[in-house]
Protein backbone atom coordinates (compact mmCIF):
# COMPACT_ATOMS: atom_id res chain seq x y z
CA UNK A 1 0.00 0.00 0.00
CA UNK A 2 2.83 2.39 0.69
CA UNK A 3 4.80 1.78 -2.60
CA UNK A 4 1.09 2.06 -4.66
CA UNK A 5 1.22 5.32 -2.90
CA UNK A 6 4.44 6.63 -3.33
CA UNK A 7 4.13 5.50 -7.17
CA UNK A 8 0.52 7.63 -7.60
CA UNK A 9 2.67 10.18 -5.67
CA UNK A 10 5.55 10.19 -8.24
CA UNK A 11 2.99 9.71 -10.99
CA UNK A 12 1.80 13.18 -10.27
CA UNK A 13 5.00 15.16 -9.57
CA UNK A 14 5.83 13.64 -13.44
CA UNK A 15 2.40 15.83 -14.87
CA UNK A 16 1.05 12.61 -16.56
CA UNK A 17 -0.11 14.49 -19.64
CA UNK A 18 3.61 15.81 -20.10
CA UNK A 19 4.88 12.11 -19.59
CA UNK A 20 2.41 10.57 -21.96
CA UNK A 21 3.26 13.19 -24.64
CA UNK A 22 6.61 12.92 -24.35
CA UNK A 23 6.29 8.73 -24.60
CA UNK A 24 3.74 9.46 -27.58
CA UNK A 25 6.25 11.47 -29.34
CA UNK A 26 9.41 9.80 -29.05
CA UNK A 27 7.24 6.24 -30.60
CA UNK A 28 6.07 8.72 -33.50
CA UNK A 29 9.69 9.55 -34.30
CA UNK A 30 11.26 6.15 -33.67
CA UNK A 31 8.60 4.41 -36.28
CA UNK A 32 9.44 7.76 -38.64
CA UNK A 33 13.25 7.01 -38.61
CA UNK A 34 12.80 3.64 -39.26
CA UNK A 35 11.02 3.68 -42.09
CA UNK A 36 8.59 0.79 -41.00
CA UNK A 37 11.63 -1.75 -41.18
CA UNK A 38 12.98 -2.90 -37.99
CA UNK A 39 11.14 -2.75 -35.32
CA UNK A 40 11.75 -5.21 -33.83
CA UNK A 41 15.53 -5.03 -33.73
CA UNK A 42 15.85 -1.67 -32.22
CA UNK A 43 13.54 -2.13 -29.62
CA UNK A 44 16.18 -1.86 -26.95
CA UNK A 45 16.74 1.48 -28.83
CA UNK A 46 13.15 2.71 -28.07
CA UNK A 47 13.18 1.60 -24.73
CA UNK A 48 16.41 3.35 -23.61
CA UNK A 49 15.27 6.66 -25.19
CA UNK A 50 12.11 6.58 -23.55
CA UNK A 51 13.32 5.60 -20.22
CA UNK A 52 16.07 8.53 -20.87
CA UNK A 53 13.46 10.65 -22.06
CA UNK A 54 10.74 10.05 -19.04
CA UNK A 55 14.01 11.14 -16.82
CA UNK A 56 14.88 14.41 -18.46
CA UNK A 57 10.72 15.48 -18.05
CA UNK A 58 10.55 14.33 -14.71
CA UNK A 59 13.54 16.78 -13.65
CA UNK A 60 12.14 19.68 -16.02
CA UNK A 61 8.65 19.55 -14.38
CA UNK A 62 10.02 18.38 -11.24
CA UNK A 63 11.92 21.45 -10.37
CA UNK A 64 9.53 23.40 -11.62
CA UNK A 65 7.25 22.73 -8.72
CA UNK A 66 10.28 23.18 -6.40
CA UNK A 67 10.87 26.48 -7.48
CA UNK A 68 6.72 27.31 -7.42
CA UNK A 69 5.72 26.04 -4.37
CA UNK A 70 4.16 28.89 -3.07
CA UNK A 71 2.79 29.74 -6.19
CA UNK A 72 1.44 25.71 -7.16
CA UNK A 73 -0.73 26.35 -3.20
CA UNK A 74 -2.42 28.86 -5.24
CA UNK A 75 -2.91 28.12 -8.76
CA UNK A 76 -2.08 24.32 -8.63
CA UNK A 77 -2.89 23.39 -4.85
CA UNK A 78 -3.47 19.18 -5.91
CA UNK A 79 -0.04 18.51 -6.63
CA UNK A 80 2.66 16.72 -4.43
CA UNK A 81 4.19 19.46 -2.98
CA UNK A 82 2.06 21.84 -3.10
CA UNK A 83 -0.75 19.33 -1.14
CA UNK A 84 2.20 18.19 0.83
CA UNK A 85 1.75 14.39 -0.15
CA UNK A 86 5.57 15.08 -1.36
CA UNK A 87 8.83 16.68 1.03
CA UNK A 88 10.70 18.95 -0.27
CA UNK A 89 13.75 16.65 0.07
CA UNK A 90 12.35 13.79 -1.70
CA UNK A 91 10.97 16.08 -3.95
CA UNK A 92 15.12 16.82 -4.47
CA UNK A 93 16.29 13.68 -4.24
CA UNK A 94 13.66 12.23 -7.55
CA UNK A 95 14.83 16.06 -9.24
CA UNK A 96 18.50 15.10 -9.27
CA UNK A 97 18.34 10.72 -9.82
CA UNK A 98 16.28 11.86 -12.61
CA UNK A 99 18.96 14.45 -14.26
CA UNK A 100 21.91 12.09 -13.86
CA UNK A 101 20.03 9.22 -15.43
CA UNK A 102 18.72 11.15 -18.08
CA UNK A 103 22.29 12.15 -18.93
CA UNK A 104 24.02 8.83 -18.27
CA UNK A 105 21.74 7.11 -20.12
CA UNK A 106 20.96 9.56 -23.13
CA UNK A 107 24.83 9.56 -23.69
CA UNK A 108 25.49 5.94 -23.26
CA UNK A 109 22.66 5.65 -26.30
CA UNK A 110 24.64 8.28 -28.65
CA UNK A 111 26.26 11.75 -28.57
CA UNK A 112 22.93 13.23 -30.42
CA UNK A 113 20.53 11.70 -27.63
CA UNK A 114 23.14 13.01 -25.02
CA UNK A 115 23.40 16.72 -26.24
CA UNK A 116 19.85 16.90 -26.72
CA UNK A 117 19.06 16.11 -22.92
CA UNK A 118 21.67 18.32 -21.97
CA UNK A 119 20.27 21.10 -23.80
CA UNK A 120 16.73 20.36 -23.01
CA UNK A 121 17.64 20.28 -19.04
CA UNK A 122 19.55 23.73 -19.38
CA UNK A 123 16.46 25.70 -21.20
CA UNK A 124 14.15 23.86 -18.72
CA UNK A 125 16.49 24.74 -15.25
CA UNK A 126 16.62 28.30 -17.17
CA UNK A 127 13.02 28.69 -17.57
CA UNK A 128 12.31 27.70 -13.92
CA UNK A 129 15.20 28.90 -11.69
CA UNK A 130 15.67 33.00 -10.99
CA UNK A 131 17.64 35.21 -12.09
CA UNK A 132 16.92 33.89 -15.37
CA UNK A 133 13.07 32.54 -14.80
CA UNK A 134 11.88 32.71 -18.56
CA UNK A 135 8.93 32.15 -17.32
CA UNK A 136 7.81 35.36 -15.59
CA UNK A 137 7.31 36.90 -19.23
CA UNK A 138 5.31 35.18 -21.53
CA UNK A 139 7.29 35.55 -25.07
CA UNK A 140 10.81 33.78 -23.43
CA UNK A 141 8.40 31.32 -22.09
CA UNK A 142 6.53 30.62 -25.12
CA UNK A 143 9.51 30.59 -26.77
CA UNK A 144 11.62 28.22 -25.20
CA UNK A 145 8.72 25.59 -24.39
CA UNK A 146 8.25 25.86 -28.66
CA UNK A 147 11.99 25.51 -29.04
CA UNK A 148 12.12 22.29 -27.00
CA UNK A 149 9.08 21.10 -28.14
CA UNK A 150 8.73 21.87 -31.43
CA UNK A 151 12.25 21.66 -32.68
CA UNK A 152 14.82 20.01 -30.53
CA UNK A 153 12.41 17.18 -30.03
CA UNK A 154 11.68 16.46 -33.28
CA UNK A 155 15.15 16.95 -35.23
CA UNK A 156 17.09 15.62 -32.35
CA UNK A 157 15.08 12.44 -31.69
CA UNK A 158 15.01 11.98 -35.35
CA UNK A 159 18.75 12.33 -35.93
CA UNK A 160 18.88 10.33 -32.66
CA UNK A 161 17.10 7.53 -34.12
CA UNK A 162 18.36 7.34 -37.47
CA UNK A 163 21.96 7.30 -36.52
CA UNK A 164 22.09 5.14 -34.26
CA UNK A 165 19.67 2.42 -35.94
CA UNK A 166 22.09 2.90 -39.07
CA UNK A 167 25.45 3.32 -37.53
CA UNK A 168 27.37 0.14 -38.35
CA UNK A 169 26.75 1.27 -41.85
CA UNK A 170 27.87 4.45 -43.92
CA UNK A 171 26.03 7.27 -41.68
CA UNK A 172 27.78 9.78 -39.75
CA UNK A 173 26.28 12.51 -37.85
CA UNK A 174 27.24 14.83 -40.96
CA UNK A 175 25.83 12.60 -43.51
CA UNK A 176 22.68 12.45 -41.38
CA UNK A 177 22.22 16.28 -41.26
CA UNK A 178 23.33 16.68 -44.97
CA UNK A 179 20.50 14.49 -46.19
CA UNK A 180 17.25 15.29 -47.32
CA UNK A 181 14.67 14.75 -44.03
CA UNK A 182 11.46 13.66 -44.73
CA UNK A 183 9.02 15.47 -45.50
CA UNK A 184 6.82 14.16 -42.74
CA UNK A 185 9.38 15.71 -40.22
CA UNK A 186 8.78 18.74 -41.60
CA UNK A 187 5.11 18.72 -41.30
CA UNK A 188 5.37 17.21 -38.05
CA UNK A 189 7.81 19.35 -36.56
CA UNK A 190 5.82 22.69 -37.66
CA UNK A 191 2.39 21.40 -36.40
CA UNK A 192 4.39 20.73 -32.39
CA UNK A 193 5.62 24.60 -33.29
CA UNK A 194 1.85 25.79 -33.79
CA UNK A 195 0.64 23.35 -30.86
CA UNK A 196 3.46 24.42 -28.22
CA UNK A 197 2.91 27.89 -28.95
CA UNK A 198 -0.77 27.26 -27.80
CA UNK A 199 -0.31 25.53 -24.81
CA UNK A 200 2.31 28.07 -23.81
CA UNK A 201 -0.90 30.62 -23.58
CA UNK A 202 -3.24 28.23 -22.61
CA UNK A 203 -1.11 26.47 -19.71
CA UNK A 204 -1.74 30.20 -18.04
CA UNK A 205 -5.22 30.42 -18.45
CA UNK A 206 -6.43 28.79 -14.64
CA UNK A 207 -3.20 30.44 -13.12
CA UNK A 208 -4.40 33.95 -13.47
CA UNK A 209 -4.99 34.29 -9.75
CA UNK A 210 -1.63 33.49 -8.48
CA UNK A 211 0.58 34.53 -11.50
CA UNK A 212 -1.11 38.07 -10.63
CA UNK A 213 0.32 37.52 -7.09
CA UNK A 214 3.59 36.58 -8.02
CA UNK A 215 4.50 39.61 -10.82
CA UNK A 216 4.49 36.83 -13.92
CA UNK A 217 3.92 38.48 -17.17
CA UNK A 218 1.53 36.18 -19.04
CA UNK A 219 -0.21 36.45 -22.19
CA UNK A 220 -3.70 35.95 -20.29
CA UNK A 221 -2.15 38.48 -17.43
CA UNK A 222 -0.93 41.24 -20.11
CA UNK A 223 -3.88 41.29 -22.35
CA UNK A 224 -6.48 39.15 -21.63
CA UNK A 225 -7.39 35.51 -20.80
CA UNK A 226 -10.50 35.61 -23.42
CA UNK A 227 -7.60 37.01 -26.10
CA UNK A 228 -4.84 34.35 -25.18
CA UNK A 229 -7.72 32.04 -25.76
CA UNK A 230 -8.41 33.12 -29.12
CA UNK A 231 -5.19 33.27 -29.82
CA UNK A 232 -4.18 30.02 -29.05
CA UNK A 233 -7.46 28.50 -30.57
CA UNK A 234 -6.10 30.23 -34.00
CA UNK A 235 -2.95 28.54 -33.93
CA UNK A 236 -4.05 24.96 -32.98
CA UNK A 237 -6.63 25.32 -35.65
CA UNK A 238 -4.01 26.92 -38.48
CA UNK A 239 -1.90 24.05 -37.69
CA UNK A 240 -4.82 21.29 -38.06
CA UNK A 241 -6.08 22.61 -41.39
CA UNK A 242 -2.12 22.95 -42.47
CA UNK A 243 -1.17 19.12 -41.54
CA UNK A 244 -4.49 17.91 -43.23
CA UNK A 245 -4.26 19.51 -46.56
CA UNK A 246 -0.67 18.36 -46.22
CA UNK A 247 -1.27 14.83 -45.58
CA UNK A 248 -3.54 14.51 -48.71
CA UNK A 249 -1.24 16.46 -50.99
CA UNK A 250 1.98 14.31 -49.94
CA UNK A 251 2.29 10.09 -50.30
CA UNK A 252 3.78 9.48 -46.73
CA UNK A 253 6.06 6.18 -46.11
CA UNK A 254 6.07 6.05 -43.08
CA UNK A 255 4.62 2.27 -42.30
């Protein structure tokens, strides 16, 4: 009963919904680099980048609430350390395991994997942790959550995947990046820009009450939470309509 517990506990300090993205979108780009051949040999390759992956979100998010406790009590009060169900030094001790096996392991599975987790930990500790704090002003925070997101995601995992799938035969990492990338890259790559730029505004749009409190410049804060809204509602849609009339223009090979 304790461990079921603690688990539902660490469950929630992960933000399932960034977790299940994160495991949604490294399978998407693991079955695009493969071309629909192999699977089942590089297996071992998907389940090392996920478990390396799962690490690096659980220490984004993760010090994220340790840096907004007061502020999670207000706008967020149901999660672990802001109910209390989580200390503040286990809350620590899961930030840091997380970071060094995210790094450990993303570099064990190739420089690319490596670089990109070490990147994606510095814009996250950057957009959490003062002076910096990108997050206090909504453009650097929109910004950096649609560079991760929407870029280093989806060309790093791809490169990632590709080159280390194919690396016992002619590939380098410069014969990777001097290639033509599929066109369904490209289309996926600039629907997670549209998408991330949407949930940047509407992430804010419950937390009005204690981002007001705390000084951070929002969209919803600066102009309006009906405008950030309508905004974001814009962009999501822009980026449906795009990727359809895409799909049916373009014969995909992906499977």
């Amino acid at each position: 009963m304790i461990l079921i517990d603690f688990l539902t506990t660490l469950w929630r300090f992960g933000r399932p919904h960034t977790i299940i993205g994160s495991i949604v979108s490294i399978i998407t780009l693991w079955m695009l680099a493969l071309k629909g051949k192999g699977f089942e040999g590089n297996l071992d390759l998907l389940i090392g980048t996920l478990i390396a992956g799962i690490a690096c979100n659980v220490f984004v998010v993760g010090l994220n609430q340790i840096i907004d406790i007061d502020l999670d009590k207000i706008n967020k009060p149901k999660l672990p350390l802001a109910d209390g169900s989580l200390t503040l030094r286990h809350a620590h001790v899961i930030v840091w395991i997380s970071l060094v096996a995210a790094l450990l392991l993303g570099f064990y599975m190739s420089v690319v994997l490596g670089c990109l987790i070490l990147v994606i930990c510095l814009i996250g500790a950057a957009y959490s942790v003062p002076p910096i704090q990108l997050k206090k002003h909504h453009l650097p925070a929109a910004l950096s959550i649609t560079l991760v997101r929407g870029l280093l995601v989806n060309l790093g995992m791809y490169l990632h995947f590709v080159f280390t799938a194919q690396q016992e035969e002619k590939y380098s990492i410069t014969t990777l990046i001097n290639e033509k990338l599929p066109g369904e890259l490209f289309a996926l790559t600039g629907f997670v820009l549209a998408f991330s730029i949407a949930i940047a505004w509407f992430k804010d749009l419950p937390d009005v009450v204690g981002d007001k409190v705390f000084k951070i410049k929002t969209f919803a804060l600066l102009y309006s939470p009906q405008l950030a809204f309508r905004c974001g509602v814009f962009m999501v849609s822009i980026a449906y309509v795009v990727t359809i009339i895409w799909a049916y223009t373009h014969k995909t090979g992906i499977c």
